[in-house]
Protein backbone atom coordinates (compact mmCIF):
# COMPACT_ATOMS: atom_id res chain seq x y z
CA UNK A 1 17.30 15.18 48.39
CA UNK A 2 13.68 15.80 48.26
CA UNK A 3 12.07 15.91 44.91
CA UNK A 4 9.42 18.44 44.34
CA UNK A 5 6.68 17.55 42.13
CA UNK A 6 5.41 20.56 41.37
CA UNK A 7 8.65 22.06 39.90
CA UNK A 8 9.79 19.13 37.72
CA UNK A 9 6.95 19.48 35.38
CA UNK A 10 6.94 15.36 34.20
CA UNK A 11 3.48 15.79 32.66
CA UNK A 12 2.84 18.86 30.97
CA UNK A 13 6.74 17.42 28.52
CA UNK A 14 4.24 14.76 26.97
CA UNK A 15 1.50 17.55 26.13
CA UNK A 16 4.03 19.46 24.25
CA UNK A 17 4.38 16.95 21.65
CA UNK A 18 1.97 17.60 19.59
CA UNK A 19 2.21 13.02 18.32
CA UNK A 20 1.28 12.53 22.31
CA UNK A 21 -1.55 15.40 22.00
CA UNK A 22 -3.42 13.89 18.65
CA UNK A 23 -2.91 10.08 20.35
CA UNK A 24 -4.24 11.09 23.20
CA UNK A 25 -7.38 12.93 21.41
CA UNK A 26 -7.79 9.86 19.27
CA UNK A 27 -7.73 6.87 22.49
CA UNK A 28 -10.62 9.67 24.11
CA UNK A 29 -12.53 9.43 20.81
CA UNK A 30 -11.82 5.57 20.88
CA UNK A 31 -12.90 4.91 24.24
CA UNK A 32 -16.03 7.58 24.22
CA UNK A 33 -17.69 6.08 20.81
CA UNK A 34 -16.79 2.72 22.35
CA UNK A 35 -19.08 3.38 25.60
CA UNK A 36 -21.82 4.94 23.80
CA UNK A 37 -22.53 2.72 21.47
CA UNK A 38 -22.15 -0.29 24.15
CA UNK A 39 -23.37 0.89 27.72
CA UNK A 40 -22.46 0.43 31.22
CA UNK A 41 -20.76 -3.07 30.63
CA UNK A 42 -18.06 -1.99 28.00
CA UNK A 43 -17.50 1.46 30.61
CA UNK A 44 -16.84 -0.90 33.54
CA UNK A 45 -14.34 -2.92 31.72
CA UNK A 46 -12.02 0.04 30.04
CA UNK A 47 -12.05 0.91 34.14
CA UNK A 48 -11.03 -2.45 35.05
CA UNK A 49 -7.92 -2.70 32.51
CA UNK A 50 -5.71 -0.52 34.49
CA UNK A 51 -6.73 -2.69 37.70
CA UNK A 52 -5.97 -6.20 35.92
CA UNK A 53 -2.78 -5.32 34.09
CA UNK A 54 -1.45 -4.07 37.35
CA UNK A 55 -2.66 -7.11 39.28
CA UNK A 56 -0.83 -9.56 36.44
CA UNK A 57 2.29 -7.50 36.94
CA UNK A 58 2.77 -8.04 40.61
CA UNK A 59 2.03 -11.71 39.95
CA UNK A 60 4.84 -11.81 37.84
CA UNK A 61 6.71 -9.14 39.83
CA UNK A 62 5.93 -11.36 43.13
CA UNK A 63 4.71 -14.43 43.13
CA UNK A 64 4.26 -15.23 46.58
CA UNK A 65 1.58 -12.41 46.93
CA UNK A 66 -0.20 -14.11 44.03
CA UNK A 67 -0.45 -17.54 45.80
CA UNK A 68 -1.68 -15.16 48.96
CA UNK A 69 -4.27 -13.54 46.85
CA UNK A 70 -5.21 -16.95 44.92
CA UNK A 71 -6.15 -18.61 48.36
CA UNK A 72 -7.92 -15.10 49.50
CA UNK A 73 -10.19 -15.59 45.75
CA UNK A 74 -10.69 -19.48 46.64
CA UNK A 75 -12.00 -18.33 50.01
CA UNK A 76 -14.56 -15.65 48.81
CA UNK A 77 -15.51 -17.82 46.11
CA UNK A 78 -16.35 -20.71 47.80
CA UNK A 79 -18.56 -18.12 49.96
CA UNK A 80 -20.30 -17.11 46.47
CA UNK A 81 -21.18 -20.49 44.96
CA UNK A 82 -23.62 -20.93 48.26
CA UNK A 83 -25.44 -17.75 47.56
CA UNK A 84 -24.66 -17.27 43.52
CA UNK A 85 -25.28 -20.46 42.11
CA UNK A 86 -24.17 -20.30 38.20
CA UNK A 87 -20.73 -18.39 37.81
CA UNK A 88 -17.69 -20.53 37.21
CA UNK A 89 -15.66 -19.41 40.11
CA UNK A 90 -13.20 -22.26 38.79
CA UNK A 91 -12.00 -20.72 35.62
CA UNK A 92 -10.91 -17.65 37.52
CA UNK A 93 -8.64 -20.11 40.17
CA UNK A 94 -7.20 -22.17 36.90
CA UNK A 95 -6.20 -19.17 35.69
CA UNK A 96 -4.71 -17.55 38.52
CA UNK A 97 -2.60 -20.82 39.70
CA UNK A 98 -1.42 -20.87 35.88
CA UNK A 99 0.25 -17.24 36.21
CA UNK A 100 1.51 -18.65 39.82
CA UNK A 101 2.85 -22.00 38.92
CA UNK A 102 3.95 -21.00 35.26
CA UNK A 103 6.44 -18.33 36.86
CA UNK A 104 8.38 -21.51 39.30
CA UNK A 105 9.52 -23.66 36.76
């Protein structure tokens, strides 16, 4: 059985309720006055939530794809520090191998 996304109408149930409707007003009020008043950085990071929670899921989802990814970072970063001299690289692997290691034991 094939399910057709255009006739089972999942999205358009949530904008009938008028509680979703005002909270979703409210977050795009939330998130608009946040970027004005703080710029570029503060815009780049409400992007990069979605990005980050989803990456700590699958670490604690899968593990062994976060020790993959943790020795791709160690790779690329030890490529940086030549060229980028400055940014601690390091607290970025500590905190990595903690999600890895934490989920073992």
């Amino acid at each position: 059985m094939t399910l057709n996304y255009f006739k089972s109408g999942r999205g358009e149930r949530g904008l009938k309720n008028p509680r979703i409707l005002v909270l979703f007003f409210i977050s795009m009020f939330v998130i608009t006055w946040i970027i004005s008043f703080s710029g570029f950085v503060a815009a780049s990071l409400i992007v990069a939530i979605p990005f980050v929670l989803g990456y700590i899921w699958l670490i604690f989802e899968k593990p062994r794809i976060g020790f993959i990814i943790l020795f791709v970072y160690n790779f690329i970063a030890l490529g940086l520090t030549r060229y980028v001299p400055g940014i601690p690289f390091g607290i970025g692997v500590d905190a990595q191998l903690f999600c890895c290691t934490s989920l073992l034991f």
